[in-house]
PDB file of N, CA and C in Angstrom:
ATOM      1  N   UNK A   1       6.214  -7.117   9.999  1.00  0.00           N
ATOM      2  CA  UNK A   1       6.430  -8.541  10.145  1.00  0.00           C
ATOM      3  C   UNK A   1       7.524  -8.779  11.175  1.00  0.00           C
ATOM      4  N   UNK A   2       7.165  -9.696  12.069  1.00  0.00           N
ATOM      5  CA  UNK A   2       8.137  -9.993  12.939  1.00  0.00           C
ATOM      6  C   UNK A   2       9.148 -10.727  12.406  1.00  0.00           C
ATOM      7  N   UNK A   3      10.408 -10.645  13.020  1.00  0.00           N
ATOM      8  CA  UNK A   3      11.259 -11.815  12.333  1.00  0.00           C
ATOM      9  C   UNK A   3      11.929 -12.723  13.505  1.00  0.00           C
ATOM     10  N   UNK A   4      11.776 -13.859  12.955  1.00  0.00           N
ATOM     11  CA  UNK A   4      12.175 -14.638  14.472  1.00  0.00           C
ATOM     12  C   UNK A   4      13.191 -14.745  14.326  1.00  0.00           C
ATOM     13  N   UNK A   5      13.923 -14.732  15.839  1.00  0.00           N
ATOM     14  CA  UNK A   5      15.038 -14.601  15.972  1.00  0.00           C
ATOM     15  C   UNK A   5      15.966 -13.168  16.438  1.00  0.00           C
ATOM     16  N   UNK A   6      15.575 -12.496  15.916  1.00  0.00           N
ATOM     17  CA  UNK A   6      15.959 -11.099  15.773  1.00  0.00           C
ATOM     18  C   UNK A   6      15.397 -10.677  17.668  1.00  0.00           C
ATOM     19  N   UNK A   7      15.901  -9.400  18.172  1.00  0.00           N
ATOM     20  CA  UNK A   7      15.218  -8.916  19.717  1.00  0.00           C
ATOM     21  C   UNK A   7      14.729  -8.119  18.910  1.00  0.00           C
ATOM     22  N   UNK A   8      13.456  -7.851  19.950  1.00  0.00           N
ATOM     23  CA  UNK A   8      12.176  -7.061  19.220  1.00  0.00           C
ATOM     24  C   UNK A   8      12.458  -6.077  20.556  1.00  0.00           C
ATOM     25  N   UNK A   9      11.768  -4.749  19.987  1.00  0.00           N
ATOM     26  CA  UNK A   9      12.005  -3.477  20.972  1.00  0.00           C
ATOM     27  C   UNK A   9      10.622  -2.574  20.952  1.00  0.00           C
ATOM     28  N   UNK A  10      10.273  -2.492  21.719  1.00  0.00           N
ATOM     29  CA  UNK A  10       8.997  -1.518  21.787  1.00  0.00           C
ATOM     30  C   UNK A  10       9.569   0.249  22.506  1.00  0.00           C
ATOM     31  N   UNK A  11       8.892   1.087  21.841  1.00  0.00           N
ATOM     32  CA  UNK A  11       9.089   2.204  21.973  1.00  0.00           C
ATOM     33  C   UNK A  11       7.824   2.830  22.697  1.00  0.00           C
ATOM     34  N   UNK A  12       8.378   4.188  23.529  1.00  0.00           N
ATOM     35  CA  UNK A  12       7.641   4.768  24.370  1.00  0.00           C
ATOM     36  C   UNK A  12       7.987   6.198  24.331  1.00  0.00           C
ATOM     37  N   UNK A  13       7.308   6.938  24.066  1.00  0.00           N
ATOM     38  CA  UNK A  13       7.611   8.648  23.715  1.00  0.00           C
ATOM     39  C   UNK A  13       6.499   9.036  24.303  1.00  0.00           C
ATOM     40  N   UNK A  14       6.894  10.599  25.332  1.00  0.00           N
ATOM     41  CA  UNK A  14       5.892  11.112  25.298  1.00  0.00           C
ATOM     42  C   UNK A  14       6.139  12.805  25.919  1.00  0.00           C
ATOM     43  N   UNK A  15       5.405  13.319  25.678  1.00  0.00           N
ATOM     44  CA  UNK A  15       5.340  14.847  26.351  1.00  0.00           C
ATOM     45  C   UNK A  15       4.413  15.243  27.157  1.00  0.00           C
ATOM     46  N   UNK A  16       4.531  15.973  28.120  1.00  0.00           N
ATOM     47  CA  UNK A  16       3.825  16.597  29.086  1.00  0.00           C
ATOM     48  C   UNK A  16       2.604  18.301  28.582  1.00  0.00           C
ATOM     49  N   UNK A  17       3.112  18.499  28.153  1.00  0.00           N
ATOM     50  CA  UNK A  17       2.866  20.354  28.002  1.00  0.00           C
ATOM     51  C   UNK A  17       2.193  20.208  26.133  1.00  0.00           C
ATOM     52  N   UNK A  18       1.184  21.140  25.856  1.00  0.00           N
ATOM     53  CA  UNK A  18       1.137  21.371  24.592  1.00  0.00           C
ATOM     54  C   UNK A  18       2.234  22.016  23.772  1.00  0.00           C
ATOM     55  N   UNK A  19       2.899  22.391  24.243  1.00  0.00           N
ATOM     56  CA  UNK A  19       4.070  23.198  23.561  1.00  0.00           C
ATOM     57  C   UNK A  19       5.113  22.265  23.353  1.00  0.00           C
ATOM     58  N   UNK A  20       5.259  21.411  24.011  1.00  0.00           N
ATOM     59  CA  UNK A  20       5.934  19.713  24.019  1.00  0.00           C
ATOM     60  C   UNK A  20       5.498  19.454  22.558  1.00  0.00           C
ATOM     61  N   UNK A  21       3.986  19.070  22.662  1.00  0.00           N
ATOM     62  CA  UNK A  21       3.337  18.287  21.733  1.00  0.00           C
ATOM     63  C   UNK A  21       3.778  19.025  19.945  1.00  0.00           C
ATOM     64  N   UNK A  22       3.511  20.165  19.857  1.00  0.00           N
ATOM     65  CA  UNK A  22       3.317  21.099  18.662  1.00  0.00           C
ATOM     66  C   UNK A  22       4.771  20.790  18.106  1.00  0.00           C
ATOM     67  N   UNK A  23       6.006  21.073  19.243  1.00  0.00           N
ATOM     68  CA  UNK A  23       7.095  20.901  18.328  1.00  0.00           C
ATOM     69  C   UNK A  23       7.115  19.842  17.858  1.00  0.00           C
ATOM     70  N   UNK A  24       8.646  19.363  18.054  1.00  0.00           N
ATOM     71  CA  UNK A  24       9.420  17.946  17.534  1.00  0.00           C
ATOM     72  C   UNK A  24       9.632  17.241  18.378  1.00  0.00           C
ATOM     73  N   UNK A  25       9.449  17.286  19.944  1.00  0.00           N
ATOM     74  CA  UNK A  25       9.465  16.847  20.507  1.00  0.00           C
ATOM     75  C   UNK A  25       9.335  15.147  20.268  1.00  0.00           C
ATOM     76  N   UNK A  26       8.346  14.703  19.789  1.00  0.00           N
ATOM     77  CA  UNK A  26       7.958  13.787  19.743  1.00  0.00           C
ATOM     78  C   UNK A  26       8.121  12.725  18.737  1.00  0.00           C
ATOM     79  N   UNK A  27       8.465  13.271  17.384  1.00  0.00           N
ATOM     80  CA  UNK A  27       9.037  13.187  16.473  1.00  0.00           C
ATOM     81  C   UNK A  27      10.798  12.869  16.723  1.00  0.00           C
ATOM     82  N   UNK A  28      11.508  13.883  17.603  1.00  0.00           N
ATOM     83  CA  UNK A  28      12.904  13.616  17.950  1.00  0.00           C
ATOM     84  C   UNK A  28      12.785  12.189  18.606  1.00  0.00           C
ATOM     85  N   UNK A  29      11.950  11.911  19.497  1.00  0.00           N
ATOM     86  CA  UNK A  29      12.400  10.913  20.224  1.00  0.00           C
ATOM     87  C   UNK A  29      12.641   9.621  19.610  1.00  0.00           C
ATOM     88  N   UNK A  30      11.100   9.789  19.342  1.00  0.00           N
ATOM     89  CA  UNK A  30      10.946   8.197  18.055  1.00  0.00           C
ATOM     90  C   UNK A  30      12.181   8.096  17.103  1.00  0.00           C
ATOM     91  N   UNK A  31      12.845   9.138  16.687  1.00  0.00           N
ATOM     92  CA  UNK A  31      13.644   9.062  15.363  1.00  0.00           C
ATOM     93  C   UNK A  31      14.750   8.285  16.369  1.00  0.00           C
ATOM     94  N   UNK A  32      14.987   9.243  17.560  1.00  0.00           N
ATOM     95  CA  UNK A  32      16.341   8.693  18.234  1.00  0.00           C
ATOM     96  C   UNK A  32      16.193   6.976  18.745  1.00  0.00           C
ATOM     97  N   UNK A  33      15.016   6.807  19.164  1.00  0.00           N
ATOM     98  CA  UNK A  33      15.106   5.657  19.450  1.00  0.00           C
ATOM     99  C   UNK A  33      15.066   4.666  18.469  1.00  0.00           C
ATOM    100  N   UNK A  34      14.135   4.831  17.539  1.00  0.00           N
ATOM    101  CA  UNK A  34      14.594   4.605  15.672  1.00  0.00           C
ATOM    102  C   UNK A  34      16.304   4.159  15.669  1.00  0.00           C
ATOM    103  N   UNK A  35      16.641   4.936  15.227  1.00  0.00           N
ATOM    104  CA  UNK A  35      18.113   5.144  15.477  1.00  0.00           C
ATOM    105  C   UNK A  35      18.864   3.952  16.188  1.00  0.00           C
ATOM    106  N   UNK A  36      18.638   3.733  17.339  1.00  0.00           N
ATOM    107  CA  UNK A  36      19.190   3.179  18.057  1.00  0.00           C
ATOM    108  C   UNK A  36      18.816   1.783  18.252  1.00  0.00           C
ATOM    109  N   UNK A  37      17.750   1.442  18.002  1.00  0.00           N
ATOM    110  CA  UNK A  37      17.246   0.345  17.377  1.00  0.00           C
ATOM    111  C   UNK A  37      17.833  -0.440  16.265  1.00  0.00           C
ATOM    112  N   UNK A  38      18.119   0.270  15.171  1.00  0.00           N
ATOM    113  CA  UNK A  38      18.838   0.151  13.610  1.00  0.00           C
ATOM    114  C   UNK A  38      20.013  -0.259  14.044  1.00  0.00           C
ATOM    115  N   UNK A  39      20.853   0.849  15.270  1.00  0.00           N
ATOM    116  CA  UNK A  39      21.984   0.425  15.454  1.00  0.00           C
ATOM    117  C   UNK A  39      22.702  -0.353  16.068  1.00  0.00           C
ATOM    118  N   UNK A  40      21.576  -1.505  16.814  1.00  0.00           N
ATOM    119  CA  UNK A  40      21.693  -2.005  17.509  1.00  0.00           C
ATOM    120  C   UNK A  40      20.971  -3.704  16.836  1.00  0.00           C
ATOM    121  N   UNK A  41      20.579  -3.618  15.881  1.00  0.00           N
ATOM    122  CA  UNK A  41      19.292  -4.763  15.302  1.00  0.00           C
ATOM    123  C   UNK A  41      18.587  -5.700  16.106  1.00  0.00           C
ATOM    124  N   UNK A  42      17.748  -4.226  16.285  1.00  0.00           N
ATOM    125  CA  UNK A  42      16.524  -4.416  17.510  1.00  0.00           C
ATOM    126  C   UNK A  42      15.173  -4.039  16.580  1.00  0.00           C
ATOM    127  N   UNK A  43      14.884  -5.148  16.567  1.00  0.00           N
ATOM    128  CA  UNK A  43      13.315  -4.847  15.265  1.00  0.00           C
ATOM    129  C   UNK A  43      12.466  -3.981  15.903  1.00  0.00           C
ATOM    130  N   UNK A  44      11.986  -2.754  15.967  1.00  0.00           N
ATOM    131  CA  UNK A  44      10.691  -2.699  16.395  1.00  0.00           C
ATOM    132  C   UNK A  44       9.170  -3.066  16.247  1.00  0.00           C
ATOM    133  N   UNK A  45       8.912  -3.195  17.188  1.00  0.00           N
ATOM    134  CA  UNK A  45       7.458  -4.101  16.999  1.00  0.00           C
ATOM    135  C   UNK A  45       6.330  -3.264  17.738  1.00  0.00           C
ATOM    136  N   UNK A  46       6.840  -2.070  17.677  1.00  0.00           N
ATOM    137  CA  UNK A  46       5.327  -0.995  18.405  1.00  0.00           C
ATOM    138  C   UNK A  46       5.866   0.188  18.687  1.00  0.00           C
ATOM    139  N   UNK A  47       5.104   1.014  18.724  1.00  0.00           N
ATOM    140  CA  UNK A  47       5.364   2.501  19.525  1.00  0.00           C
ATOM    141  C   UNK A  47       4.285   2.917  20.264  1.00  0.00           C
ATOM    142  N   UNK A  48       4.267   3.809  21.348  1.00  0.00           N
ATOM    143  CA  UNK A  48       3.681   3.914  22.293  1.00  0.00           C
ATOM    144  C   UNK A  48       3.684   4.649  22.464  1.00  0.00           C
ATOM    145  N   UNK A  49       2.486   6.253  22.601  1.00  0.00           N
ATOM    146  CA  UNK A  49       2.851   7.635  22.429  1.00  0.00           C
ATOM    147  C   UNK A  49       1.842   8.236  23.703  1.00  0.00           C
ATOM    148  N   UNK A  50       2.571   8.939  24.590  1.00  0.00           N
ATOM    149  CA  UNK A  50       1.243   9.620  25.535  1.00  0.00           C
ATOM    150  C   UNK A  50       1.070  11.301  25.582  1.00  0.00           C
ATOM    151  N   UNK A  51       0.308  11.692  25.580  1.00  0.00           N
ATOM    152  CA  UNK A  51       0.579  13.470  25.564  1.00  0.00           C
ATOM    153  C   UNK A  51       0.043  13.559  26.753  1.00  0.00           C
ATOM    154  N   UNK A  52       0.695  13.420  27.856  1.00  0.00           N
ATOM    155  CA  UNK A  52       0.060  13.628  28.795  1.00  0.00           C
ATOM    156  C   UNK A  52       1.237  13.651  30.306  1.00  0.00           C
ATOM    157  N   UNK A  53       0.960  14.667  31.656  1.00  0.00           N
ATOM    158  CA  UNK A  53       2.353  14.389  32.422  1.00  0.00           C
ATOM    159  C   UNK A  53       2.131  13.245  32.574  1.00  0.00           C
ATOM    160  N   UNK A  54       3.507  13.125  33.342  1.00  0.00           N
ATOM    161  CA  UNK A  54       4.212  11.497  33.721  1.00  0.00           C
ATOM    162  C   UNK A  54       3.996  11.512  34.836  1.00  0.00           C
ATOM    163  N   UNK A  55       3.368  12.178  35.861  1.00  0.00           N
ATOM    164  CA  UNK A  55       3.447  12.547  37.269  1.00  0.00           C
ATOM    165  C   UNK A  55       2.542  11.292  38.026  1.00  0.00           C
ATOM    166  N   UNK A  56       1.855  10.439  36.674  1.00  0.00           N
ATOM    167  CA  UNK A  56       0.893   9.382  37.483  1.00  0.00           C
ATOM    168  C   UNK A  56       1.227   8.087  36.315  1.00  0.00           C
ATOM    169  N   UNK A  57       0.586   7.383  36.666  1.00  0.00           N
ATOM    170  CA  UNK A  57       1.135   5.831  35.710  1.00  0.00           C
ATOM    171  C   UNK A  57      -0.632   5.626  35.274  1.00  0.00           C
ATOM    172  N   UNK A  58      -1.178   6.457  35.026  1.00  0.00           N
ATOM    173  CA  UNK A  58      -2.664   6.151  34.672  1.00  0.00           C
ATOM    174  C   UNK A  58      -2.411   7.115  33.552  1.00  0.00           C
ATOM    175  N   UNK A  59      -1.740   6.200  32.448  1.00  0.00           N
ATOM    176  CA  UNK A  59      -1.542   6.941  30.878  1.00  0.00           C
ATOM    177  C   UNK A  59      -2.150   5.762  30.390  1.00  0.00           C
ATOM    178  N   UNK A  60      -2.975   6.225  28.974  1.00  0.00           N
ATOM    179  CA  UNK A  60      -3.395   5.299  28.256  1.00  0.00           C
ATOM    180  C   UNK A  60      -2.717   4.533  27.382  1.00  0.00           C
ATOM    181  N   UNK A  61      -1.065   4.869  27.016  1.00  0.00           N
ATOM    182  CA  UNK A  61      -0.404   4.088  25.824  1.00  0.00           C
ATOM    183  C   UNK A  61       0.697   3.164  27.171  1.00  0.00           C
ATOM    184  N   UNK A  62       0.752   3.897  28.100  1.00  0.00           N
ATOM    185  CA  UNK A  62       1.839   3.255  28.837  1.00  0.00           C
ATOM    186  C   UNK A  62       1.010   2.231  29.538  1.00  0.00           C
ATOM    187  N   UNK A  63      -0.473   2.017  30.192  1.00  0.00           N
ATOM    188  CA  UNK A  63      -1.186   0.792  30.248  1.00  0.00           C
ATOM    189  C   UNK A  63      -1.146  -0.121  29.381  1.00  0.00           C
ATOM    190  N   UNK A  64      -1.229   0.380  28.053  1.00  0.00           N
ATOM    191  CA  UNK A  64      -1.187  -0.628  26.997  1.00  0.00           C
ATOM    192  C   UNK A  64      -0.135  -1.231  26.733  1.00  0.00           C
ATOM    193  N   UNK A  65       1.322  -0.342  26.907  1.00  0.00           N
ATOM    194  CA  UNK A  65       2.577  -1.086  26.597  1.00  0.00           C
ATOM    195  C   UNK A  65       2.728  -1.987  27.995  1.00  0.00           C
ATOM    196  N   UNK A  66       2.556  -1.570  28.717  1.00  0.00           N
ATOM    197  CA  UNK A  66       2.310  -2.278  30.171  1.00  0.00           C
ATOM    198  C   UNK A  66       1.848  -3.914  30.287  1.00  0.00           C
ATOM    199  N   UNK A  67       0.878  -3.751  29.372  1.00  0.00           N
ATOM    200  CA  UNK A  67      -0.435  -4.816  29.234  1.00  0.00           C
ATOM    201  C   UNK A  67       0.841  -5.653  28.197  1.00  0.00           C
ATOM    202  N   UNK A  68       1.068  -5.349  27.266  1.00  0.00           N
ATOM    203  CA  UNK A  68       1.430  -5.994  26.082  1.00  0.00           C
ATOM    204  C   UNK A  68       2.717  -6.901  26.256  1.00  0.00           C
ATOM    205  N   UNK A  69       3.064  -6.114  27.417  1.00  0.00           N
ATOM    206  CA  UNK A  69       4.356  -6.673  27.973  1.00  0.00           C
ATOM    207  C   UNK A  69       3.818  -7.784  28.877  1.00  0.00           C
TER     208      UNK A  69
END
């Protein structure tokens, strides 16, 4: 639920490599940005995850956060 009033924060995590993916990689990030969100009272209102390199902007979650924005 959104809450009005409050800044809303969208999140974006992602890894390149399968060996990226398998660890915590991905898991660390979200938590940290989690984190920092909480500590900051920044609601989140999405996450956005790509397994894929960053070397091009033709990712499917980062179009979408793209779009949403």
């Amino acid at each position: 639920m959104i809450t009005k009033g409050k800044k809303r924060a969208l999140l974006y995590t992602r890894v390149s490599t399968l060996e990226q993916e398998e660890g915590a990689s991905l898991r660390y990030q979200e938590e940290q940005f989690r984190n920092y969100c909480e500590r900051n009272c920044l609601e989140v209102v999405g996450c956005y995850t790509d397994k894929e390199s960053g070397r091009d902007f033709d990712r499917k979650e980062f179009i979408r956060l793209f779009n949403y924005v």
